[in-house]
Protein backbone atom coordinates (compact mmCIF):
# COMPACT_ATOMS: atom_id res chain seq x y z
CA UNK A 1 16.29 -35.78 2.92
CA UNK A 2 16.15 -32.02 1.94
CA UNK A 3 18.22 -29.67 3.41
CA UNK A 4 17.16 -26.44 4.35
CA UNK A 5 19.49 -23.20 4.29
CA UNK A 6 19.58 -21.16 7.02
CA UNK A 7 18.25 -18.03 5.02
CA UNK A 8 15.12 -20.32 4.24
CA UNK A 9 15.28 -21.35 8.31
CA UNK A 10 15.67 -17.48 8.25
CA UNK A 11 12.79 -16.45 6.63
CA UNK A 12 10.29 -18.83 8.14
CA UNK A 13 10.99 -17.29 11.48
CA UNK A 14 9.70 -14.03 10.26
CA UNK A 15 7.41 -15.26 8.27
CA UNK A 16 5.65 -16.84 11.57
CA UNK A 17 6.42 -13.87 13.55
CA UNK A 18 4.14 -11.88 11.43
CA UNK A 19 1.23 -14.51 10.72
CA UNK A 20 0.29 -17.13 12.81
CA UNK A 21 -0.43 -20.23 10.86
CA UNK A 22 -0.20 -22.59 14.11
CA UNK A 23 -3.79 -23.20 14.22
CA UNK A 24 -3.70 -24.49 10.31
CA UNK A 25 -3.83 -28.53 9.94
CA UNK A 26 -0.33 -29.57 9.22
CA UNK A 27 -0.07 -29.97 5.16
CA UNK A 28 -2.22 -26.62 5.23
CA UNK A 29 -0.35 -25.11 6.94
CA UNK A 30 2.97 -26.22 4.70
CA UNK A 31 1.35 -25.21 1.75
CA UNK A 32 -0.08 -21.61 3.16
CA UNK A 33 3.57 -21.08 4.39
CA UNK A 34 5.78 -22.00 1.51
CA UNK A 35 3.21 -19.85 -0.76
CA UNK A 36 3.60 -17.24 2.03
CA UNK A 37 7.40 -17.63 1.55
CA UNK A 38 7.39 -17.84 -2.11
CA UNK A 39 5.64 -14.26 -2.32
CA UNK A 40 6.00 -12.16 0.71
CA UNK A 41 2.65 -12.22 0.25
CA UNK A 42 0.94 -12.07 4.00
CA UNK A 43 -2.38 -12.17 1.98
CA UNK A 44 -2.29 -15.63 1.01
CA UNK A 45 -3.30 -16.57 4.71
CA UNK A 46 -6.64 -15.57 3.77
CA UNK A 47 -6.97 -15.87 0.28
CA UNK A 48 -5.50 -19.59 -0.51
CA UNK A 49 -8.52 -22.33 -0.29
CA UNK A 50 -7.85 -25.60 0.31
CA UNK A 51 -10.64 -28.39 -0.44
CA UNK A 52 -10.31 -30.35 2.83
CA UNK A 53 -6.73 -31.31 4.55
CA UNK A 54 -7.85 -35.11 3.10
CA UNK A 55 -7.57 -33.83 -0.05
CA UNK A 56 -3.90 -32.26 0.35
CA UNK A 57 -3.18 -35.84 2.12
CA UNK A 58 -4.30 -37.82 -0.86
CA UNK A 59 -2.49 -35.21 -3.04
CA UNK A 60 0.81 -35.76 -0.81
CA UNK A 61 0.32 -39.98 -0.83
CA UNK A 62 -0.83 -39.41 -5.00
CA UNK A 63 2.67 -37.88 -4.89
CA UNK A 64 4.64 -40.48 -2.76
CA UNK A 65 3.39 -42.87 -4.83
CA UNK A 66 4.88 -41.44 -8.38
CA UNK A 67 1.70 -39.75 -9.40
CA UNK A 68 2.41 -37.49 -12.76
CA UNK A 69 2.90 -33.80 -11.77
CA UNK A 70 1.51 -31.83 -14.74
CA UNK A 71 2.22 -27.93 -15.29
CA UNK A 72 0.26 -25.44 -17.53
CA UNK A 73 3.50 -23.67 -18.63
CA UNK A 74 7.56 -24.17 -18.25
CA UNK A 75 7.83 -21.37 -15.25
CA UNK A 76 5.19 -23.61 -12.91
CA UNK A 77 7.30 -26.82 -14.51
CA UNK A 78 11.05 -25.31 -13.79
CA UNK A 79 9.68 -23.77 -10.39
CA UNK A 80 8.83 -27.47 -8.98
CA UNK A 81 12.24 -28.46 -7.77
CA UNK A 82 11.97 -32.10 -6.24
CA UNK A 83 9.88 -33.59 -9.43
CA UNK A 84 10.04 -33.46 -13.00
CA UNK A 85 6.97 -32.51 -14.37
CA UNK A 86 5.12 -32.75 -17.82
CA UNK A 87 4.68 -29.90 -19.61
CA UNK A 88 3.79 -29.86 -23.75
CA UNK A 89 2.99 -26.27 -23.75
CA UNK A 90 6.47 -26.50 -26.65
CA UNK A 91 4.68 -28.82 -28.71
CA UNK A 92 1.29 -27.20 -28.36
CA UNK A 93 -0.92 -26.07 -31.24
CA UNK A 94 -3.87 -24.35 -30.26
CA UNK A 95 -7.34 -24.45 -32.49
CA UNK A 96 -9.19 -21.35 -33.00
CA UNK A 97 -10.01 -19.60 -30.51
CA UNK A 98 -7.59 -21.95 -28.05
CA UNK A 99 -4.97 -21.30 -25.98
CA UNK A 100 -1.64 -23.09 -25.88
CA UNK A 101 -1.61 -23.52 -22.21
CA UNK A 102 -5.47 -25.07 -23.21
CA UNK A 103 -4.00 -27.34 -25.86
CA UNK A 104 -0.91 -28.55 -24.10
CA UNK A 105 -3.70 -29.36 -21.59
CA UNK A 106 -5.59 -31.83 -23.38
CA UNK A 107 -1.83 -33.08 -24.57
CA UNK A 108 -1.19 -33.78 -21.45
CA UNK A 109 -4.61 -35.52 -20.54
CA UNK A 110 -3.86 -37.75 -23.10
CA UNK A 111 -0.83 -39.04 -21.74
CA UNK A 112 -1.03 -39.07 -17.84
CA UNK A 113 -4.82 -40.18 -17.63
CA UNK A 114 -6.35 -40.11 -14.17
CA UNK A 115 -4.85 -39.68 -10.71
CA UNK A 116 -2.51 -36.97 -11.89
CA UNK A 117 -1.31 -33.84 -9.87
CA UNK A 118 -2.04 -30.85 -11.94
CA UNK A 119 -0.46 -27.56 -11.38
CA UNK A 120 -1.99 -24.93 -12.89
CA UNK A 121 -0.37 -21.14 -12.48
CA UNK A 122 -0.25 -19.01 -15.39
CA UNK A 123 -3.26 -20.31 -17.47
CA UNK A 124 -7.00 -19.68 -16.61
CA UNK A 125 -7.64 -21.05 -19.95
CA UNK A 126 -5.57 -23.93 -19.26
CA UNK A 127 -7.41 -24.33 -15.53
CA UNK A 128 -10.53 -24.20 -17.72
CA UNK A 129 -9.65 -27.24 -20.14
CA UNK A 130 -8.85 -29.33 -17.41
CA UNK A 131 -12.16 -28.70 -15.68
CA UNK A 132 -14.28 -29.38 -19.15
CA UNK A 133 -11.92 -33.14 -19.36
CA UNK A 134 -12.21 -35.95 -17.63
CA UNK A 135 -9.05 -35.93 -15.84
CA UNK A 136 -10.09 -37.37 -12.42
CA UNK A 137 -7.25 -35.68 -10.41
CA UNK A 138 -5.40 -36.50 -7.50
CA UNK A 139 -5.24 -32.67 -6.77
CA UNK A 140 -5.47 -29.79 -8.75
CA UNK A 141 -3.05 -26.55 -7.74
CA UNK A 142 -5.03 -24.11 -9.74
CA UNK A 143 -3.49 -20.57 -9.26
CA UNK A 144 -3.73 -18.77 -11.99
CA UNK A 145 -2.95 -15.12 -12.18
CA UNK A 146 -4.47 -12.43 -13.82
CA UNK A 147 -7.26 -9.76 -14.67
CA UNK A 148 -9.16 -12.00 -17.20
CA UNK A 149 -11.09 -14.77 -16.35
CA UNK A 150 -8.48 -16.22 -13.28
CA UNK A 151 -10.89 -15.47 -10.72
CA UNK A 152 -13.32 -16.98 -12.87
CA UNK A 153 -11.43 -20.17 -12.94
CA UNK A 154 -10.67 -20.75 -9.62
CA UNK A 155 -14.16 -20.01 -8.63
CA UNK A 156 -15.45 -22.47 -11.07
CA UNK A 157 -12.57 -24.80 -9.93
CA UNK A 158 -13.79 -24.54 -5.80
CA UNK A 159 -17.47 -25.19 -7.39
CA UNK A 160 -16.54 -28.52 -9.04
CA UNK A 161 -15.58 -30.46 -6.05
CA UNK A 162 -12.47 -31.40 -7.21
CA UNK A 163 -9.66 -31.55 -4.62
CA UNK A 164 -8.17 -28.13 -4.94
CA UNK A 165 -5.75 -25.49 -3.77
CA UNK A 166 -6.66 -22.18 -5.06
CA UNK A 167 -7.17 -18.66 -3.90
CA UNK A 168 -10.28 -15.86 -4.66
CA UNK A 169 -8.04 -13.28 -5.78
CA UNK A 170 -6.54 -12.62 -8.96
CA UNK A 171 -3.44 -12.93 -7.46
CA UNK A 172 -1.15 -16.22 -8.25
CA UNK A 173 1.13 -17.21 -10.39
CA UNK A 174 4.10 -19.59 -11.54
CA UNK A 175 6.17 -19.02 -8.34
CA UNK A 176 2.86 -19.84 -5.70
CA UNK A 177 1.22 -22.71 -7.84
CA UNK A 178 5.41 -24.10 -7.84
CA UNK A 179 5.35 -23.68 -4.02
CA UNK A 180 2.26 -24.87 -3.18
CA UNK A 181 3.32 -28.38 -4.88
CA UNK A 182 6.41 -28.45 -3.38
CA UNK A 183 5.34 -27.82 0.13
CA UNK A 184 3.96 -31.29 -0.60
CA UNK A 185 6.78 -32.78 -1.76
CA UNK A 186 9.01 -31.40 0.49
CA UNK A 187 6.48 -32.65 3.71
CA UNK A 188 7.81 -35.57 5.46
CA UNK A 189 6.22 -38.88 6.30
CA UNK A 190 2.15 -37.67 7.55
């Protein structure tokens, strides 16, 4: 069982007093908040997408079960803080014209196979490799940040009907695709 300081019990309150997230299914609503929290970012209320609520619940059981957690770069890894999670972004050589988050993609393909979480927060490259593999997800976090080609990639990631949590902005980031994974490891029994 976690425990939760009383600056986190803290900030919630606020949090809620300023946005209300009530109406939100329940693992929705976890992940919107601890994003929320993770930022300061009121935004996020509008701008995260989730897939479907059955989505984040297979995510969350995917999870319960063991399921690989996969991060595009060491921040999203280090940020996830009830789960080690695979990251080869190190041992990554990129090809021409690849990045390393890309390659340490396909690395990581290669050893988790299907039914993975994947956490993707820095990367839109790396967001962009996973789409063009096979990787047959249990959920993708895909929240990339950035001015090139993020918006892109989360568009592109909504579009392939994979079960997703991502955002239309080019907002993101290590810190919000780390939260949004552990709101679901921190949820309890659903």
């Amino acid at each position: 069982m976690r425990t939760v300081s009383e600056i986190e019990l803290r900030s919630y309150r606020i949090l809620r007093s300023r946005v209300d997230t009530s109406g939100l299914p329940v693992l929705t609503r976890a992940v919107v908040e601890r994003v929320i929290h993770a930022s300061a970012d009121l935004d996020y209320l509008t701008d995260l997408a989730v897939s479907a609520e059955a989505d984040l619940r297979a995510g969350w059981q995917a999870l319960r079960a063991g399921a690989p957690v996969v991060a595009d770069v060491q921040m999203v890894a280090a940020g996830i803080t009830a789960r080690r999670a695979v990251c080869h972004v190190a041992q990554a050589v990129a090809a021409p014209g690849e990045t390393r988050s890309a390659a340490a993609i396909r690395l990581a393909l290669a050893e988790v196979g299907p039914g993975a979480v994947w956490v993707i927060g820095n990367a839109p490259t790396a967001l962009d490799a996973l789409l063009a593999a096979d990787a047959r997800p249990a959920l993708v976090v895909g929240l990339p940040v950035g001015f090139v080609g993020a918006v892109e990639a989360k568009a592109a990631l909504r579009a392939s009907g994979l079960p997703a949590v991502s955002n239309a902005s080019e907002k993101g980031g290590s810190a919000v695709a780390a939260a949004a994974v552990n709101a679901l490891l921190y949820a309890e029994d659903q």
